[in-house]
C-alpha atoms as a PDB file:
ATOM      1  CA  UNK A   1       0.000   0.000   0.000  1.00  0.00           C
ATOM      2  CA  UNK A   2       3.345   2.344   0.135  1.00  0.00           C
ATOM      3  CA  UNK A   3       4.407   1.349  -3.324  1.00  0.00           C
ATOM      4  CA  UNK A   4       2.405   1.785  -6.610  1.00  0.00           C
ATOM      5  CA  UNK A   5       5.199  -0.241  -8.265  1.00  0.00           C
ATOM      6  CA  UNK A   6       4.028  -2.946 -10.514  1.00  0.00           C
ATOM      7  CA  UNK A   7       4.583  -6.692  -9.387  1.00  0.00           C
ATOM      8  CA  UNK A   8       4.130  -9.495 -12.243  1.00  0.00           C
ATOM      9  CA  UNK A   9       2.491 -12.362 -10.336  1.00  0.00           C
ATOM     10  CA  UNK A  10       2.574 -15.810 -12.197  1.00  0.00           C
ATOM     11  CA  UNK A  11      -0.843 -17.285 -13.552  1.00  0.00           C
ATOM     12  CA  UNK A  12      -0.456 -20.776 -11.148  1.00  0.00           C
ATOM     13  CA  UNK A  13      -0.837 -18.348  -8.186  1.00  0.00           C
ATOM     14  CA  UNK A  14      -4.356 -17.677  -9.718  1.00  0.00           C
ATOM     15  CA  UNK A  15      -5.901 -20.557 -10.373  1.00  0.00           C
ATOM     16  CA  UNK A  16      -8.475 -20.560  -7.791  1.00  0.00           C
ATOM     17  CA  UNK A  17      -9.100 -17.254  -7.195  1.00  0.00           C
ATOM     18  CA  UNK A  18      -9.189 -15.294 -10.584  1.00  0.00           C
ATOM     19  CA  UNK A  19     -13.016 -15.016 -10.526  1.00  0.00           C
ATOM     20  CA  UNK A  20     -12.403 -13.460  -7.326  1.00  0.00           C
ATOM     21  CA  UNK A  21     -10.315 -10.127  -8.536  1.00  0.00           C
ATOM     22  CA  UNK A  22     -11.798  -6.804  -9.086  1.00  0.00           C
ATOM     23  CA  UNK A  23     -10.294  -3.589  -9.814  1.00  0.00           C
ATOM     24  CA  UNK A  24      -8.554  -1.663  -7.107  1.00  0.00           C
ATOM     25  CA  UNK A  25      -8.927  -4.861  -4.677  1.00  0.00           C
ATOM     26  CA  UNK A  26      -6.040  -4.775  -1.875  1.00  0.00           C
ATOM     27  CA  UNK A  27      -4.410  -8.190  -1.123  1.00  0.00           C
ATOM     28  CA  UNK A  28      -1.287  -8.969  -0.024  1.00  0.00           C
ATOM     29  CA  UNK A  29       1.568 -10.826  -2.218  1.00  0.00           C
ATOM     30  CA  UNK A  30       3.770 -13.304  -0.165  1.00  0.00           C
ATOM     31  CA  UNK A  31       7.651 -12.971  -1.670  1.00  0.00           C
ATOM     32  CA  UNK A  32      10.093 -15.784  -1.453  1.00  0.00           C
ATOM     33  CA  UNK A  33      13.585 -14.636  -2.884  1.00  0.00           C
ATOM     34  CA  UNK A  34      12.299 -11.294  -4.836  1.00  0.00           C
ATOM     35  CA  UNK A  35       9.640 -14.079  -6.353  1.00  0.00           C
ATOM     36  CA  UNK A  36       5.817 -13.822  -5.400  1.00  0.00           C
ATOM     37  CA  UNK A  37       4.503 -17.472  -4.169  1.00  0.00           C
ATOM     38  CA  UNK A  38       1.151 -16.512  -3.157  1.00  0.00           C
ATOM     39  CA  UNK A  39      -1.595 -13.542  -3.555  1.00  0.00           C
ATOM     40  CA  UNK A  40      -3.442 -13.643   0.273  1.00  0.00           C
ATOM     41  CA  UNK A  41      -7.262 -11.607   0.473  1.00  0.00           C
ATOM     42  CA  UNK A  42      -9.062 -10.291   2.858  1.00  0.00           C
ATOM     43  CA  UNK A  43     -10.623 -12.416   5.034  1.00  0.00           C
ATOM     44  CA  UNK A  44     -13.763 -10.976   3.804  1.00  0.00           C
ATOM     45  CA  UNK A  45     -14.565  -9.414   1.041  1.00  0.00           C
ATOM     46  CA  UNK A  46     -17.999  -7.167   0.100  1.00  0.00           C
ATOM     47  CA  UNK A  47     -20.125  -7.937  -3.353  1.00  0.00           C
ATOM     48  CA  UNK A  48     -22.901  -7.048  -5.253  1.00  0.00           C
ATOM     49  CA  UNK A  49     -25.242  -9.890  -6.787  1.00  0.00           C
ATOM     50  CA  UNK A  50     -25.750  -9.163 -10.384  1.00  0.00           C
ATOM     51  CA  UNK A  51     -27.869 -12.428 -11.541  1.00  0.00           C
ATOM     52  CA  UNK A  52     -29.641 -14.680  -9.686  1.00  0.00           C
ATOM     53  CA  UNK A  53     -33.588 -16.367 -10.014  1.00  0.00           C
ATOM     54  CA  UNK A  54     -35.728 -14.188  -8.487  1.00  0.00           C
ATOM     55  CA  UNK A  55     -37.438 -14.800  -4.938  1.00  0.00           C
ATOM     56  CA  UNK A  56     -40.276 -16.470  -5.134  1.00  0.00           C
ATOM     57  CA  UNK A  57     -42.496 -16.397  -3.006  1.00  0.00           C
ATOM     58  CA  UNK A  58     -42.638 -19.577  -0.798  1.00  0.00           C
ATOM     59  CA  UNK A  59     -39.031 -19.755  -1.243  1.00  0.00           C
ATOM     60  CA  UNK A  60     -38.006 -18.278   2.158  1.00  0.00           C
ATOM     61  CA  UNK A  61     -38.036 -21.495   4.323  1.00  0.00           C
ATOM     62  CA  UNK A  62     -34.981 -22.118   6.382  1.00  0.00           C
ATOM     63  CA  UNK A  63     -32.060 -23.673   4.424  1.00  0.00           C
ATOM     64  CA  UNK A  64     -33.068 -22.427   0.996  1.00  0.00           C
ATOM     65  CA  UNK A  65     -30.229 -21.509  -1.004  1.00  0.00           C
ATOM     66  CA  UNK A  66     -29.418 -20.753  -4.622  1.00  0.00           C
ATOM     67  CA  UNK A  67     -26.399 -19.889  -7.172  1.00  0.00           C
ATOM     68  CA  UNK A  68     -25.998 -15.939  -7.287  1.00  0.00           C
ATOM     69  CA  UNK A  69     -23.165 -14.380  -9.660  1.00  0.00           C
ATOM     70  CA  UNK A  70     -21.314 -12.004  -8.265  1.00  0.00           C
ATOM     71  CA  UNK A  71     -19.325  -8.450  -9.910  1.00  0.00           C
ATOM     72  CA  UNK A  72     -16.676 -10.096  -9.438  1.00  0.00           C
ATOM     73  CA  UNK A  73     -17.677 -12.705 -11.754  1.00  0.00           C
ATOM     74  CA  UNK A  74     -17.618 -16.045  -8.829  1.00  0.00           C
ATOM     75  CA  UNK A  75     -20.985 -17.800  -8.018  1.00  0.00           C
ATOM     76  CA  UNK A  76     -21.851 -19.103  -4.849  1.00  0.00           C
ATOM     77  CA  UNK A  77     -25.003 -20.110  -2.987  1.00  0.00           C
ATOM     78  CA  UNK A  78     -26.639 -17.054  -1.284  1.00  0.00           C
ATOM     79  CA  UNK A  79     -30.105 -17.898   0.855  1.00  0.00           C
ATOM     80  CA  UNK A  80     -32.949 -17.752  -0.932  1.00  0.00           C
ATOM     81  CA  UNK A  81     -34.408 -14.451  -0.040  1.00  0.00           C
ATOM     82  CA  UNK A  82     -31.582 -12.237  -1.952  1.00  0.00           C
ATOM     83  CA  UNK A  83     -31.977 -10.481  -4.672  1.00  0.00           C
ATOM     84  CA  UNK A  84     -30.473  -9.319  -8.012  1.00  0.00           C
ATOM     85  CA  UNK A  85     -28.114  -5.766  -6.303  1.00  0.00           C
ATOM     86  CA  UNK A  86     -28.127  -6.676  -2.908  1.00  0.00           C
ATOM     87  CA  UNK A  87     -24.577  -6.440  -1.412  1.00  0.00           C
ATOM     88  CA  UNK A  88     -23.120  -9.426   0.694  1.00  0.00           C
ATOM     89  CA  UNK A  89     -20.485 -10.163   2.478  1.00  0.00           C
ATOM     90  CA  UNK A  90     -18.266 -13.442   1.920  1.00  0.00           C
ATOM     91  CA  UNK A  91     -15.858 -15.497   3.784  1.00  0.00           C
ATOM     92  CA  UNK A  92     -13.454 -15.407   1.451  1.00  0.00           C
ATOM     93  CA  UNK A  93     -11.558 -18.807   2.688  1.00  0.00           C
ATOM     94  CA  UNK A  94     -14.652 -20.647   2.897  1.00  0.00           C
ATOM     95  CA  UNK A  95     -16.018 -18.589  -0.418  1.00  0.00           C
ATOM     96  CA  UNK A  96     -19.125 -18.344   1.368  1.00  0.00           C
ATOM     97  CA  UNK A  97     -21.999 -15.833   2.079  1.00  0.00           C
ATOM     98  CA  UNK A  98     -21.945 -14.610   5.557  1.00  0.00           C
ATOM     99  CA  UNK A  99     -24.347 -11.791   5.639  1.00  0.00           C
ATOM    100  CA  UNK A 100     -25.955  -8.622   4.093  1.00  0.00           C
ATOM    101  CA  UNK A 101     -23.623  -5.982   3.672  1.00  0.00           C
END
């Protein structure tokens, strides 16, 4: 957060976590020997829903869940009562919703 230098981190330290970047995100880069070996997040991280099936009503019983894209550009389960623009917040080592935002 001192430095606005640019660091080239290697694709392989991505794999699981490329639909998670946004723009201007702050995470922290673990460096082994001048080489990055890791890219850490937040623990969590604040989203807005952009697509998911609409509530229906019925729907809200305890335990209903269903797939919600993120702006990000993830999907994970989000109860059933949320809809499309809502902001949540997500574990982001579980990748999980925790709560409204």
């Amino acid at each position: 957060m001192g430095s606005f230098e640019e660091v080239m981190v290697e694709k392989k330290q991505l794999e699981d976590k490329k639909d998670w970047i946004t723009e201007g995100m702050e995470v922290s880069l673990v460096i082994f020997k001048g080489q990055v070996i890791d890219v850490d997040f937040p623990k969590t991280m604040t989203f807005t829903i952009v697509e998911t099936e609409p509530n229906v009503k019925g729907n809200t019983s305890q335990g209903y869940t269903k797939p919600a894209k993120l702006d990000c550009g993830a999907t994970i389960n989000v109860p059933g009562f949320l809809d499309q623009g809502t902001m949540i917040k997500v574990d982001m080592e579980k990748k999980e919703y925790m709560e409204r935002a």
